[in-house]
Structure formats: structure tokens, C-alpha cells
N, C-alpha and C. Protein backbone atom coordinates (compact mmCIF):
# COMPACT_ATOMS: atom_id res chain seq x y z
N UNK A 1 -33.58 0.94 12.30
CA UNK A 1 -32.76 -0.18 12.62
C UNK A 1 -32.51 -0.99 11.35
N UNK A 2 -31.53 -1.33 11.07
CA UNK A 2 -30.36 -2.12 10.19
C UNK A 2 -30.36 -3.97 10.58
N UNK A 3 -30.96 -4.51 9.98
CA UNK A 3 -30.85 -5.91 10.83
C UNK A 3 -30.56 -7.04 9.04
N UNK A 4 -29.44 -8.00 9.16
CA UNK A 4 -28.97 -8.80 8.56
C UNK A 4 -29.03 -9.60 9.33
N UNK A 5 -29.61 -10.85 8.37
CA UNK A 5 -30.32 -12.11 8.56
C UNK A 5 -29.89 -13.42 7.37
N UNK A 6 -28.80 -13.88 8.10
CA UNK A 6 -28.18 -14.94 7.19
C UNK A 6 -29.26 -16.05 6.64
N UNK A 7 -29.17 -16.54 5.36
CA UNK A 7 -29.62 -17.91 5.49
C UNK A 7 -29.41 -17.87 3.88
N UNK A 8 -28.07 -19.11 4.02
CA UNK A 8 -27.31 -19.55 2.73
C UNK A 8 -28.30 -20.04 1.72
N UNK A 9 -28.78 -20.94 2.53
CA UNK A 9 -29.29 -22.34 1.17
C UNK A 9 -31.00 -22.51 1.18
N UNK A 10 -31.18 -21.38 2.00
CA UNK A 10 -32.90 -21.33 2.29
C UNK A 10 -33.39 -20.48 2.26
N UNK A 11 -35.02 -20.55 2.89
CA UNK A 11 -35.53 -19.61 3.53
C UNK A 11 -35.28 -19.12 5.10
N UNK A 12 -35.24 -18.24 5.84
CA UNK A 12 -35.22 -18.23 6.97
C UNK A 12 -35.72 -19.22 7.60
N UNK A 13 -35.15 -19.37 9.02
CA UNK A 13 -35.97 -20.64 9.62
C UNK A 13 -37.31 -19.85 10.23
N UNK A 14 -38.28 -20.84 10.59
CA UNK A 14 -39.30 -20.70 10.99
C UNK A 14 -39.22 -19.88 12.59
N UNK A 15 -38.55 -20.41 13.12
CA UNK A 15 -37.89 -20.28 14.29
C UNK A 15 -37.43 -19.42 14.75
N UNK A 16 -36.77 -18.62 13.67
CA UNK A 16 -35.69 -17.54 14.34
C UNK A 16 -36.88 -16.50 13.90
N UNK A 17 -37.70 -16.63 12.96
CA UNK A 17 -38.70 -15.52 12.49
C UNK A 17 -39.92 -15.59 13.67
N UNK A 18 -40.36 -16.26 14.44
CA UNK A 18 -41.10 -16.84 15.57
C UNK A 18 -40.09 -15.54 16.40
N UNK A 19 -38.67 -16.15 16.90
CA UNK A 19 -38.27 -15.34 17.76
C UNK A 19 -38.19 -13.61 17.78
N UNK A 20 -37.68 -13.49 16.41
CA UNK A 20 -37.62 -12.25 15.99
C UNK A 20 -38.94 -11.15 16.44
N UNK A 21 -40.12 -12.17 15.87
CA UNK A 21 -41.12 -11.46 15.84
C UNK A 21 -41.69 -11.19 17.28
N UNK A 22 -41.34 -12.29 18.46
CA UNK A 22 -41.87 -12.63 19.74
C UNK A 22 -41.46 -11.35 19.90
N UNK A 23 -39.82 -10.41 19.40
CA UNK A 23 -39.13 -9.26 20.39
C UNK A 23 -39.80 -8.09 19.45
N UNK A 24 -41.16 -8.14 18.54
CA UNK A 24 -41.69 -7.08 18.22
C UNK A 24 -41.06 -6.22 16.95
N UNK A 25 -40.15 -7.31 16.32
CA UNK A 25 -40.12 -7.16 15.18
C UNK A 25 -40.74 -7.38 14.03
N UNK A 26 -41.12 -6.55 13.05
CA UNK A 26 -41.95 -7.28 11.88
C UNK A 26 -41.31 -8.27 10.76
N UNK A 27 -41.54 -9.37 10.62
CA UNK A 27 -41.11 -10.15 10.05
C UNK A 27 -41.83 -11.09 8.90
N UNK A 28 -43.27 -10.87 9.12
CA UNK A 28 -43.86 -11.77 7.83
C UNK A 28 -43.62 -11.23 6.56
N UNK A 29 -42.97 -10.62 6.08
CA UNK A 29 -42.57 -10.16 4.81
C UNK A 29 -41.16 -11.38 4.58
N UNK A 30 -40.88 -11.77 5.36
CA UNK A 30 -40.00 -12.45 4.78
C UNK A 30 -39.70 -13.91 4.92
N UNK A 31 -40.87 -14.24 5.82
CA UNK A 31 -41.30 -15.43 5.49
C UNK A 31 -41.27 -15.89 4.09
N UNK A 32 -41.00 -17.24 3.36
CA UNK A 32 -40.76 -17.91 2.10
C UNK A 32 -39.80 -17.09 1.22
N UNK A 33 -39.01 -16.02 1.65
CA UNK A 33 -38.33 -15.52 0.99
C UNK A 33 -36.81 -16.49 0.59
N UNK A 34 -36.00 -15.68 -0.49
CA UNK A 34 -34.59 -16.46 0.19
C UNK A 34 -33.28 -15.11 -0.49
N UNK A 35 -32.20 -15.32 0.12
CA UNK A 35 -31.22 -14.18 -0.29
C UNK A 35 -30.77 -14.03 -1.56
N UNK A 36 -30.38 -13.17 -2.39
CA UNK A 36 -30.43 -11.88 -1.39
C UNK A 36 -31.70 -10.97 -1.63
N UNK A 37 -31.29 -10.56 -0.74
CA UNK A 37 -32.98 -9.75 -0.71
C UNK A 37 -32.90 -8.54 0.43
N UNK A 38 -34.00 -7.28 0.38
CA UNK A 38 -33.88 -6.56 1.02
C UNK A 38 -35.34 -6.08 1.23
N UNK A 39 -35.09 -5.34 2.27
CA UNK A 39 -37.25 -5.30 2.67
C UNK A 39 -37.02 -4.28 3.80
N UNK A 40 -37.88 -3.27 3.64
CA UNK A 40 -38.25 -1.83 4.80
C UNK A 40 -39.35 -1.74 5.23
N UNK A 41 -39.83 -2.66 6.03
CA UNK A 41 -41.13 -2.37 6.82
C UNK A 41 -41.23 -1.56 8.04
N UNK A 42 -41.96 -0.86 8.61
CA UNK A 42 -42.27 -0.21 9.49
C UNK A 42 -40.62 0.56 10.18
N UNK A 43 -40.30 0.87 9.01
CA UNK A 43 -38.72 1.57 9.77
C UNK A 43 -37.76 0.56 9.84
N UNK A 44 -37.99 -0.57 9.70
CA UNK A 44 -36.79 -1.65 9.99
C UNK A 44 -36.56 -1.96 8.60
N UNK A 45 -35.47 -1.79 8.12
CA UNK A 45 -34.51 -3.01 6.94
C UNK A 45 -33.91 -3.84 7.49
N UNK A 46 -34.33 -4.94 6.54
CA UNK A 46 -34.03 -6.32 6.60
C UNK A 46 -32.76 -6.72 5.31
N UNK A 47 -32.07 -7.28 5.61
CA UNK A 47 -31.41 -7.80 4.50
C UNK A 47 -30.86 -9.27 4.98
N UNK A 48 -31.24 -10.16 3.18
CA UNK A 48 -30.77 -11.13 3.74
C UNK A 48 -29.78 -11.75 2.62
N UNK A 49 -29.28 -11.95 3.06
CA UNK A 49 -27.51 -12.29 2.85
C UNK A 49 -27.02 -13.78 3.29
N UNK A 50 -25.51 -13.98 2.86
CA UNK A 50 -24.75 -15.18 3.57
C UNK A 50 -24.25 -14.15 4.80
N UNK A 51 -24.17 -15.56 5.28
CA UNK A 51 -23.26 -15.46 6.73
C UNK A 51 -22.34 -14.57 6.34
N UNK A 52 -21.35 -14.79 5.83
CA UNK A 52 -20.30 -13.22 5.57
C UNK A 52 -20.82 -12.00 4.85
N UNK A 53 -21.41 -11.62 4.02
CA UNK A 53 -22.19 -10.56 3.72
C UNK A 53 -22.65 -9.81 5.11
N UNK A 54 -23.76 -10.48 5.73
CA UNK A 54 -24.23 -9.76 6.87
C UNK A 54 -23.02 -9.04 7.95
N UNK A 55 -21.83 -10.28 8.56
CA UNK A 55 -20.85 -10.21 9.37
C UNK A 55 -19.91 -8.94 8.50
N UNK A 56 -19.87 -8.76 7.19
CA UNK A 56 -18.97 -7.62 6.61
C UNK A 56 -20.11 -6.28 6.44
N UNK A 57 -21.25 -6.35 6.65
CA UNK A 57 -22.31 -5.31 6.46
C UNK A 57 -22.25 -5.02 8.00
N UNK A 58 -22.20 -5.36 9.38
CA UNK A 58 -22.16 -5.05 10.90
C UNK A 58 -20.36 -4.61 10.91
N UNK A 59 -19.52 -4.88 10.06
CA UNK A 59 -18.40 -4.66 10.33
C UNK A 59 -17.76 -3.20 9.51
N UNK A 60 -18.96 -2.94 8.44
CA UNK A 60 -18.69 -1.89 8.18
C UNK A 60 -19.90 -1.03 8.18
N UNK A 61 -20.52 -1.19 8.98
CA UNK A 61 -21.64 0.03 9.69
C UNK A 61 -22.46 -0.32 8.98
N UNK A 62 -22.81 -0.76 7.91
CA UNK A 62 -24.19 -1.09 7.34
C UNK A 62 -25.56 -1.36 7.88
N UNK A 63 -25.02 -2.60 8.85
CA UNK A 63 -25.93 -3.22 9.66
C UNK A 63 -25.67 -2.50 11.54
N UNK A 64 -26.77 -2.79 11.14
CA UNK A 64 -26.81 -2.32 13.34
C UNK A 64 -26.93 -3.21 13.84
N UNK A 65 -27.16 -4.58 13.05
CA UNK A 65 -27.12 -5.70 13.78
C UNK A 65 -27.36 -6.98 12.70
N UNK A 66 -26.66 -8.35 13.26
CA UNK A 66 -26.68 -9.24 12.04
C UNK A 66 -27.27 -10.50 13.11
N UNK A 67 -27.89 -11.38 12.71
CA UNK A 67 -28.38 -12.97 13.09
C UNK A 67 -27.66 -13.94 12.07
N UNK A 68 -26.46 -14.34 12.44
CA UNK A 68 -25.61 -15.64 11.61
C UNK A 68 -25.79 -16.90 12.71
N UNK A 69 -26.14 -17.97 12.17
CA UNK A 69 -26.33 -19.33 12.96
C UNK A 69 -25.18 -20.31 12.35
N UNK A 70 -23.73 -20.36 12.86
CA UNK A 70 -22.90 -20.97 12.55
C UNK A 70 -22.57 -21.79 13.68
N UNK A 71 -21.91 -23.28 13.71
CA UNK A 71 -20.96 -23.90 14.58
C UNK A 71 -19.72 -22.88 14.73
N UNK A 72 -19.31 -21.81 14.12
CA UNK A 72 -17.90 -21.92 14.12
C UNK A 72 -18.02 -20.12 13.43
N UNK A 73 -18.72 -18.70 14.06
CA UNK A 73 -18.45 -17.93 13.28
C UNK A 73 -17.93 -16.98 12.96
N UNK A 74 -17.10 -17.07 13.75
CA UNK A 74 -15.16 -16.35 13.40
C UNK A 74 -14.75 -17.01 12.68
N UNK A 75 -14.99 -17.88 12.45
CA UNK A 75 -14.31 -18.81 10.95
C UNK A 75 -15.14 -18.18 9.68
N UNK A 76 -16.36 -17.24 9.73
CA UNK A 76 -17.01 -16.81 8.37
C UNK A 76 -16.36 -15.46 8.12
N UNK A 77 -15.69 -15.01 9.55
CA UNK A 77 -15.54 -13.49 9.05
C UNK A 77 -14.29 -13.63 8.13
N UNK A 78 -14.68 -12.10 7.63
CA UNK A 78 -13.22 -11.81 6.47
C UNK A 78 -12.08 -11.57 6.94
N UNK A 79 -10.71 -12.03 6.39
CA UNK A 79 -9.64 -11.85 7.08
C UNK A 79 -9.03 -10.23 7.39
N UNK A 80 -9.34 -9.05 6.76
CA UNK A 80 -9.79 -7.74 7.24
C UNK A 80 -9.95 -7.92 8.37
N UNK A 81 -11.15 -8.40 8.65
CA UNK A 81 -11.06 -7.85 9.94
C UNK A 81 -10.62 -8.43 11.19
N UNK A 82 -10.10 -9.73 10.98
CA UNK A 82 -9.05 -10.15 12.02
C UNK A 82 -7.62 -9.28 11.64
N UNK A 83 -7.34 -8.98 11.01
CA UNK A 83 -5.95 -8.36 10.70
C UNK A 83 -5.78 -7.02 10.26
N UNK A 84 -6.72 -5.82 11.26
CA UNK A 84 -7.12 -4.51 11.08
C UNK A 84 -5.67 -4.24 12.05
N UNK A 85 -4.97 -3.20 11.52
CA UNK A 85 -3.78 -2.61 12.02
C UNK A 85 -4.64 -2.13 13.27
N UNK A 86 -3.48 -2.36 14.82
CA UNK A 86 -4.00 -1.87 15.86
C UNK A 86 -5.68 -1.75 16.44
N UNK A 87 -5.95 -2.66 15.38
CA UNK A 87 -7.55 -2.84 16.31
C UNK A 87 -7.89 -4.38 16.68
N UNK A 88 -8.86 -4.85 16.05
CA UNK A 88 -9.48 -6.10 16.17
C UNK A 88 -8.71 -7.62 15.72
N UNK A 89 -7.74 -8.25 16.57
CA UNK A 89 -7.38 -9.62 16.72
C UNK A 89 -8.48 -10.34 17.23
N UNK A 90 -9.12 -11.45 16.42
CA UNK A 90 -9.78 -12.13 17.00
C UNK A 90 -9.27 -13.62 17.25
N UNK A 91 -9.26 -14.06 18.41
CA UNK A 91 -9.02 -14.85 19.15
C UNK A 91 -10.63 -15.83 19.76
N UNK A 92 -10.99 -16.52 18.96
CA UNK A 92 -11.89 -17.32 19.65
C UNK A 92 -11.02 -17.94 21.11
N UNK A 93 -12.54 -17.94 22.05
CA UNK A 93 -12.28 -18.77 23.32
C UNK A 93 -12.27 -20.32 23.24
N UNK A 94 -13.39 -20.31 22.38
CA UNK A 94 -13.01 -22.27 21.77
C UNK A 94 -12.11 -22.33 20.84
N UNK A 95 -11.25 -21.68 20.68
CA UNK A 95 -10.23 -22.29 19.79
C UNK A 95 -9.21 -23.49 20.27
């Protein structure tokens, strides 16, 4: 498993590494860390990235999965991929 884990201006939060770990993920390796950075414990890579890094790493198969904590995060993705011929228009519902 492929997992991207935003966090711009820090370390991960305490919180989301609490949650992560509650679902049996390993995560104290990256406790006090900060991006970018990359880490393979027990079969899982971690990478941690900005908010768009991760969202363009799940958008082009990199990631099998990304954690971005935005107000607003269709506003981080790249314009690619709102404007992919015949595929993906994104249309937020709160817009």
C-alpha cells in the first residue's frame, strides 16, 4: 500500500497519526518528521508531500491513497486534471 500524507508547514498532526495508527497502520516513523520525505515500513510507503504533490501522486497511480486536510480541496488539485479530455470535470457540490 501507497499512502500520501500532506502536511505543508509541519509535522504531521498528532491526530491524524493517532487515527492512522488506531486503523493498524504503522506510523511512528513519522512522527517529528516533516516533507518531503519517504519511509517503507512493514510493506506500507509513506510519503509526505504538499497537498498537491500527494492529490497529483493518487491521480497518477503513485499513491493508492492520499490524506489532504483542506477547507477547500478541489481548489489544490492541478488544472490537468479538471480538464482531462472526456474524463474528469470536477464540479464541487459546495461550490
Amino acid at each position: 500500500m501507497r499512502i500520501g500524507l500532506a502536511c505543508e508547514v509541519s509535522t504531521p498532526p498528532a491526530e491524524v497519526l493517532d487515527l492512522l495508527g488506531a486503523a493498524g497502520l504503522p506510523v511512528s516513523m513519522l512522527r517529528g518528521e516533516t516533507a518531503p520525505a519517504l519511509f517503507h515500513p512493514n510493506g506500507v510507503t509513506w510519503f509526505l508531500g504538499s497537498a498537491a504533490d500527494v492529490l497529483s501522486g493518487c491521480d497518477r497511480g503513485a499513491l493508492d491513497a492520499g490524506v489532504v486536510g483542506s477547507d477547500d480541496p478541489i481548489a489544490a488539485l492541478p488544472e490537468a486534471i479538471c480538464d482531462q479530455p472526456g474524463g474528469t470535470s470536477v464540479d464541487p457540490p459546495f461550490a
